[in-house]
N, C-alpha and C. Protein backbone atom coordinates (compact mmCIF):
# COMPACT_ATOMS: atom_id res chain seq x y z
N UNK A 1 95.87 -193.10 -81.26
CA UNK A 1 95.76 -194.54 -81.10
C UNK A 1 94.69 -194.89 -80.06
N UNK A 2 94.56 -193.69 -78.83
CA UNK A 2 93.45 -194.40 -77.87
C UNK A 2 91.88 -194.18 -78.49
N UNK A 3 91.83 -193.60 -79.77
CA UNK A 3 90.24 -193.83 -80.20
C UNK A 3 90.57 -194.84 -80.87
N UNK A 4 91.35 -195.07 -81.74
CA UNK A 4 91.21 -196.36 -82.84
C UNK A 4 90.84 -197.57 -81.66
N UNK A 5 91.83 -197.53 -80.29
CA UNK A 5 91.83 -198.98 -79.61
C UNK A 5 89.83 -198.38 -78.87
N UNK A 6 89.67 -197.36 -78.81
CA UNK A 6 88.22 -197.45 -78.22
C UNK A 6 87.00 -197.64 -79.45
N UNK A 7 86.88 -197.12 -80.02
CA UNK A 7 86.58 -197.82 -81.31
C UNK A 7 86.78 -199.07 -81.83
N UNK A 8 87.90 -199.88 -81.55
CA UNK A 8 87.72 -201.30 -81.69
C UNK A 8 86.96 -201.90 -80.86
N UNK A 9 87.56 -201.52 -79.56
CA UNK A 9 86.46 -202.13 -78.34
C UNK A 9 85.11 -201.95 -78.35
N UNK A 10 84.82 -200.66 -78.91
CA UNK A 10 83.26 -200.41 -78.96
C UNK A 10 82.82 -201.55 -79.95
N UNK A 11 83.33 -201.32 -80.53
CA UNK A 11 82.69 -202.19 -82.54
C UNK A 11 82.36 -203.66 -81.43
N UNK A 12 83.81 -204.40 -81.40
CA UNK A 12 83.67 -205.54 -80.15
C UNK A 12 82.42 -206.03 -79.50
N UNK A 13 82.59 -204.99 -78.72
CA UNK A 13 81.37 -205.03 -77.51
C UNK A 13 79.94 -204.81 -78.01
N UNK A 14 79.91 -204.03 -78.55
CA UNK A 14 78.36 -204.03 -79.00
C UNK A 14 77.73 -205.02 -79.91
N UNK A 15 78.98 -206.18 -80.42
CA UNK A 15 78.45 -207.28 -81.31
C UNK A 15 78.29 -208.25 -80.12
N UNK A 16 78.95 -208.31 -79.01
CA UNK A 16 79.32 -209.33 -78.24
C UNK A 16 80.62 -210.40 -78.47
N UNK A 17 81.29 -209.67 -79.29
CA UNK A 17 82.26 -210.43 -79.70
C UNK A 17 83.75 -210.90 -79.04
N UNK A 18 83.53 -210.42 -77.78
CA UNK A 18 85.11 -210.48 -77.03
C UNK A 18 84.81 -211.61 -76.24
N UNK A 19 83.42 -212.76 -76.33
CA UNK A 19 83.64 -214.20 -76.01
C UNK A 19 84.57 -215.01 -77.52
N UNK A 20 85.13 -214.33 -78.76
CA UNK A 20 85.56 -214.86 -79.36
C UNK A 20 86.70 -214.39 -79.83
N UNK A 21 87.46 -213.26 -78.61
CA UNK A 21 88.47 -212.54 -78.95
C UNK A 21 89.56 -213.17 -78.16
N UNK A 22 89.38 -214.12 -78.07
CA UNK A 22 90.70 -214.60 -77.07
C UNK A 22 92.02 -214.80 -77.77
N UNK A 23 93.58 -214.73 -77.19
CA UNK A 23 94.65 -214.44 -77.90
C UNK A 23 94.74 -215.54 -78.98
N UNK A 24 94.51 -216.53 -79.05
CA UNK A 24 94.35 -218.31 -80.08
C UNK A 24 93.67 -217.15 -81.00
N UNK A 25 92.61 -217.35 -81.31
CA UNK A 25 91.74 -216.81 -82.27
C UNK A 25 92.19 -215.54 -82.79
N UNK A 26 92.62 -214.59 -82.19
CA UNK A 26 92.94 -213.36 -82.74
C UNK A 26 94.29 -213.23 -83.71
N UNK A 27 95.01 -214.58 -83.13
CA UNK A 27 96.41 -214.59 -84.15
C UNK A 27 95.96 -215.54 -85.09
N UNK A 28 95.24 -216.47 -84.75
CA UNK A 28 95.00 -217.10 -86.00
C UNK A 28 93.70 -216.21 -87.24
N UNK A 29 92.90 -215.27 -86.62
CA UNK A 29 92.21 -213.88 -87.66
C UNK A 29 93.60 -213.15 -88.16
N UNK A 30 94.55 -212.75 -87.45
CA UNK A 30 95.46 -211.85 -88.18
C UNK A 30 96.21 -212.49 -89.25
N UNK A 31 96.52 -213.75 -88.80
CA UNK A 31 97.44 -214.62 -90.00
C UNK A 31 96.54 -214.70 -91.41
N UNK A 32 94.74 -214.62 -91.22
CA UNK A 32 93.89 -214.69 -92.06
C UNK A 32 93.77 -214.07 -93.13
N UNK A 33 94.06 -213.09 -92.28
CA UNK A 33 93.83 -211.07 -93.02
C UNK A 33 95.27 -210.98 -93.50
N UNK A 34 96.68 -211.41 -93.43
CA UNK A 34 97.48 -211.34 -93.37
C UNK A 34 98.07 -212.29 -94.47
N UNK A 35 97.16 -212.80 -94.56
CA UNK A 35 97.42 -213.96 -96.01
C UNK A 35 95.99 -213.21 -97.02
N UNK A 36 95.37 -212.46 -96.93
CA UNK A 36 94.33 -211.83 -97.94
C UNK A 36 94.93 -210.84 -98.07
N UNK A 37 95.85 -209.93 -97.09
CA UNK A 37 96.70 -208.81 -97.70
C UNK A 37 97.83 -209.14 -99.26
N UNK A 38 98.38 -210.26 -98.57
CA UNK A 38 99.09 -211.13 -99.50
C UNK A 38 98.60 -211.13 -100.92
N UNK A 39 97.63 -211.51 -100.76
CA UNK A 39 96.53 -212.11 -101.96
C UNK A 39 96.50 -210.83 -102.72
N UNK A 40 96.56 -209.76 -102.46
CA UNK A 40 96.52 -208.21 -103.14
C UNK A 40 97.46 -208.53 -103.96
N UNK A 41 98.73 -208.75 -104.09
CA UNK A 41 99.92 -208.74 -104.42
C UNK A 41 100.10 -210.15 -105.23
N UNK A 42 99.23 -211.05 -105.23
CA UNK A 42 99.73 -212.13 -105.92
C UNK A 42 99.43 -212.19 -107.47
N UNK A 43 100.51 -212.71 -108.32
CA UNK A 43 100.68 -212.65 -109.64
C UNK A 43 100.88 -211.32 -110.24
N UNK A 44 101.15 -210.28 -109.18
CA UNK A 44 101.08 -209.14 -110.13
C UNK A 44 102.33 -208.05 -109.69
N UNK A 45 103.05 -206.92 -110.50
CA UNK A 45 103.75 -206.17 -109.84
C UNK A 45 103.39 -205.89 -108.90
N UNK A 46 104.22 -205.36 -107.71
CA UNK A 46 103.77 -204.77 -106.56
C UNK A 46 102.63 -203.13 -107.00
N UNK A 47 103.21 -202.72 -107.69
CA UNK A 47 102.68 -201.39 -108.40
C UNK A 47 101.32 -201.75 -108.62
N UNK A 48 101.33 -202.95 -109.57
CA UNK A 48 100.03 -203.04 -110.13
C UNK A 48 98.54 -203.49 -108.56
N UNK A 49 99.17 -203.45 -107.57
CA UNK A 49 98.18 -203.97 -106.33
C UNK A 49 96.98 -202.81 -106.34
N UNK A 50 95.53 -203.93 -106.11
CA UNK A 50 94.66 -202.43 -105.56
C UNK A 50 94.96 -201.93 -104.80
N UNK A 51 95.16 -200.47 -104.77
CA UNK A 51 95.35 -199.67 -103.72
C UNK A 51 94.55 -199.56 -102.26
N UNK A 52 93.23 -199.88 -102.78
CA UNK A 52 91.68 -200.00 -101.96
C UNK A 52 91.84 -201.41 -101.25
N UNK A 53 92.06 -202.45 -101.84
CA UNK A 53 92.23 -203.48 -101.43
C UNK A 53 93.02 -204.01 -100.69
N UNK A 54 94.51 -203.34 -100.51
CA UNK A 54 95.65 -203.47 -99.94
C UNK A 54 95.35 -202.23 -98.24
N UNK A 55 94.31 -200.97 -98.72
CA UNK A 55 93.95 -200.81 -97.39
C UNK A 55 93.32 -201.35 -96.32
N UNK A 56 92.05 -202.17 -97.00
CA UNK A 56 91.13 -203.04 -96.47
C UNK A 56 91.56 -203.94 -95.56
N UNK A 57 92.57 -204.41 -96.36
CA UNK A 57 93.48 -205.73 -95.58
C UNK A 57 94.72 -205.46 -94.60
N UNK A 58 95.02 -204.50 -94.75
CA UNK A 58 95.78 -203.57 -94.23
C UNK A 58 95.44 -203.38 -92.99
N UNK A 59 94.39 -202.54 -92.87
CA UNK A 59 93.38 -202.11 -91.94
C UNK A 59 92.75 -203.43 -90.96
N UNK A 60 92.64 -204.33 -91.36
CA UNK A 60 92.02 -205.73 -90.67
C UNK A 60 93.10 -206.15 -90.10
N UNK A 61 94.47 -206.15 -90.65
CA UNK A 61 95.70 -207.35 -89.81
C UNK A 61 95.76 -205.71 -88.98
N UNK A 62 96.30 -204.79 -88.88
CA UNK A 62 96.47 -204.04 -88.09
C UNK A 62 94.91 -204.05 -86.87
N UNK A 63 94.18 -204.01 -87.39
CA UNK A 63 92.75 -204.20 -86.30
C UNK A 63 93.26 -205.57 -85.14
N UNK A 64 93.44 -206.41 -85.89
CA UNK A 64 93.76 -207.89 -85.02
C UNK A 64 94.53 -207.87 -84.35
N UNK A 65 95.82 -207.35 -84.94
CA UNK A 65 97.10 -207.05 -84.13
C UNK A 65 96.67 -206.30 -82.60
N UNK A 66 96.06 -204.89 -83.38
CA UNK A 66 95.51 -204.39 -81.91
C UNK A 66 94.69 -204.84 -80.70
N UNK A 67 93.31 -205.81 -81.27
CA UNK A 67 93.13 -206.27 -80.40
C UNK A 67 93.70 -207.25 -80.02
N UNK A 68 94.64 -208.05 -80.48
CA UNK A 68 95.56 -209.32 -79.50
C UNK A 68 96.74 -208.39 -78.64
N UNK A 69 97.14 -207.33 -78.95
CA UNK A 69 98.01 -206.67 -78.16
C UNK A 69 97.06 -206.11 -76.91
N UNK A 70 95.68 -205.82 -77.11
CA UNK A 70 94.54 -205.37 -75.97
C UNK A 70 94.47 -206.72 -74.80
N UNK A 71 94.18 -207.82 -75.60
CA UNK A 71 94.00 -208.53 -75.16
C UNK A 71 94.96 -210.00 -73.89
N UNK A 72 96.29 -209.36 -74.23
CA UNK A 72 97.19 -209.38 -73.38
C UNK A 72 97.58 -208.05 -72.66
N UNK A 73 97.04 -206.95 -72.42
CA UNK A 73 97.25 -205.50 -71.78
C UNK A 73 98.60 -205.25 -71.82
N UNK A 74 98.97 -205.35 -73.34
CA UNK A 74 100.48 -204.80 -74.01
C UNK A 74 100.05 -203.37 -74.21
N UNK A 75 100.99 -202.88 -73.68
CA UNK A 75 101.39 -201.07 -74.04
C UNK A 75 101.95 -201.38 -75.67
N UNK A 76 101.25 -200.93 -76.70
CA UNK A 76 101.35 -201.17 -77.94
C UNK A 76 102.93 -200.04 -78.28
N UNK A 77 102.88 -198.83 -77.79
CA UNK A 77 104.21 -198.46 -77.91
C UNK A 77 105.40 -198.74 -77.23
N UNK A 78 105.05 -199.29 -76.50
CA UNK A 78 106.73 -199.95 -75.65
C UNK A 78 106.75 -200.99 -76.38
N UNK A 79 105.94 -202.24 -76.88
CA UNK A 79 106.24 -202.95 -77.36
C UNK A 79 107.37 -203.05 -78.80
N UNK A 80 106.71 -201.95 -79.54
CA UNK A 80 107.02 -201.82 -80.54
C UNK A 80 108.44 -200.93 -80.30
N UNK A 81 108.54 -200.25 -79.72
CA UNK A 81 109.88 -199.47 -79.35
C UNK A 81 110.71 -200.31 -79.03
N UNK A 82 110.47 -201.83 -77.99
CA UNK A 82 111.75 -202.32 -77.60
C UNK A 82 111.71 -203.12 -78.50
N UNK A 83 111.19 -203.76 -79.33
CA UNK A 83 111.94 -204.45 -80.54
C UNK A 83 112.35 -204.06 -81.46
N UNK A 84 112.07 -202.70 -81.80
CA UNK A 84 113.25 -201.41 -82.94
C UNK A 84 114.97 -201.62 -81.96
N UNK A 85 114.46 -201.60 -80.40
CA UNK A 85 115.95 -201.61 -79.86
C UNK A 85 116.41 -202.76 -80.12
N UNK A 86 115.68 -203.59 -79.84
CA UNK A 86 116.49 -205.35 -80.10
C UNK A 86 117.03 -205.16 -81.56
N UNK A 87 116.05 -204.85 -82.77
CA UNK A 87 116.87 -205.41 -84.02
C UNK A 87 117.83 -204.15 -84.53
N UNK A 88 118.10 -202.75 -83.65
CA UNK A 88 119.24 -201.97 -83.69
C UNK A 88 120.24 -202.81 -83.25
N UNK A 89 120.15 -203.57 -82.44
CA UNK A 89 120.86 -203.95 -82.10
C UNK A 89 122.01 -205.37 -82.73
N UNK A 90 120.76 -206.20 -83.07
CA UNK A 90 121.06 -207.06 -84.39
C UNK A 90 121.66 -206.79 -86.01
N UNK A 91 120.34 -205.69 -86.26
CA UNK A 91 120.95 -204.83 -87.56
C UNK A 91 122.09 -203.72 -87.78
N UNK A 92 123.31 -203.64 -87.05
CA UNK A 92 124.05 -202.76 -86.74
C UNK A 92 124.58 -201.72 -88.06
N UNK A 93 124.21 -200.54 -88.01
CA UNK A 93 124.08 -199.49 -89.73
C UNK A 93 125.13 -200.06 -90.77
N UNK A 94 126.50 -200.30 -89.96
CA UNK A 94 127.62 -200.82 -90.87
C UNK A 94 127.58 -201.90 -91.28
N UNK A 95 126.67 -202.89 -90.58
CA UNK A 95 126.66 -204.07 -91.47
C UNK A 95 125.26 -204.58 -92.24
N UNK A 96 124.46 -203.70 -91.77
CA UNK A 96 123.03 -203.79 -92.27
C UNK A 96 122.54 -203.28 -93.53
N UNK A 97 123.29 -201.42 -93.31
CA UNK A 97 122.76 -200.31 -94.58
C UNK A 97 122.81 -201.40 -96.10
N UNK A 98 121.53 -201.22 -96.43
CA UNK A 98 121.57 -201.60 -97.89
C UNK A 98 121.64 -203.64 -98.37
N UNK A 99 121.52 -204.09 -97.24
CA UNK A 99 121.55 -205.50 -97.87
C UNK A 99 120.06 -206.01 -96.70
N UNK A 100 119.81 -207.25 -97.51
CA UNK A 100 118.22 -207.63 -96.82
C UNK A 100 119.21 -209.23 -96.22
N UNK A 101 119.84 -209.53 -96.05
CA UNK A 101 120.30 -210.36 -95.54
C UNK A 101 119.95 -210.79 -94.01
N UNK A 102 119.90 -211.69 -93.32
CA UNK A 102 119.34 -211.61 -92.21
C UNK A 102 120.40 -211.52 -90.78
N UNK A 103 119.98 -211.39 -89.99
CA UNK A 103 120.95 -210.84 -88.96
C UNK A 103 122.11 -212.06 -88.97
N UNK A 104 121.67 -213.32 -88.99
CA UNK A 104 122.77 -214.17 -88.25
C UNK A 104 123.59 -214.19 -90.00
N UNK A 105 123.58 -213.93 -91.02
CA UNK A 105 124.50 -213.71 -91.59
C UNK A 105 125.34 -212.49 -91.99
N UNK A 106 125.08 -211.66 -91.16
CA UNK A 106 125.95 -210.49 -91.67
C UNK A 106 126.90 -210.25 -91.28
């Protein structure tokens, strides 16, 4: 993960682009990429999605994500670890296993 995040920063920096990386802008690029991931999938089986296309987009909301998590100096794995604990905690195995229902109704 620390080349992908130095490699973003490089890509970044050498365009001059972190006067337009501020946290506003970076969630509103991920919601972007994040609705064109979408777009892979629309009108069609999930199966039938480009595979290529669903990386592309894939690859961009995860890029954004990273740099808005850079850009508040979030430890990208604690983050993500304590909200697996929060929704263990919500999703409890016996009442969770097997239904998509959401926490406050189970």
């Amino acid at each position: 993960m620390d080349q992908v995040m130095q490699r973003l920063r490089q890509f970044r920096d050498d365009r001059d682009w972190k006067q337009f990386h501020n946290p506003k802008d970076l969630a509103m690029a991920l919601s972007i990429e994040a609705s064109e991931l979408l777009e892979a999938f629309l009108w069609k089986a999930p199966e039938a999605a480009d595979t290529e296309k669903v990386k592309e987009e894939l690859a961009d909301v995860l890029a954004y994500a990273l740099l808005l998590s850079d850009a508040y100096g979030f430890d990208i794995q604690k983050i993500v670890l304590d909200k697996i604990e929060r929704n263990e905690a919500k999703y409890p195995i016996d009442k969770a296993k097997g239904s998509a229902k959401k926490y406050t109704e189970l």
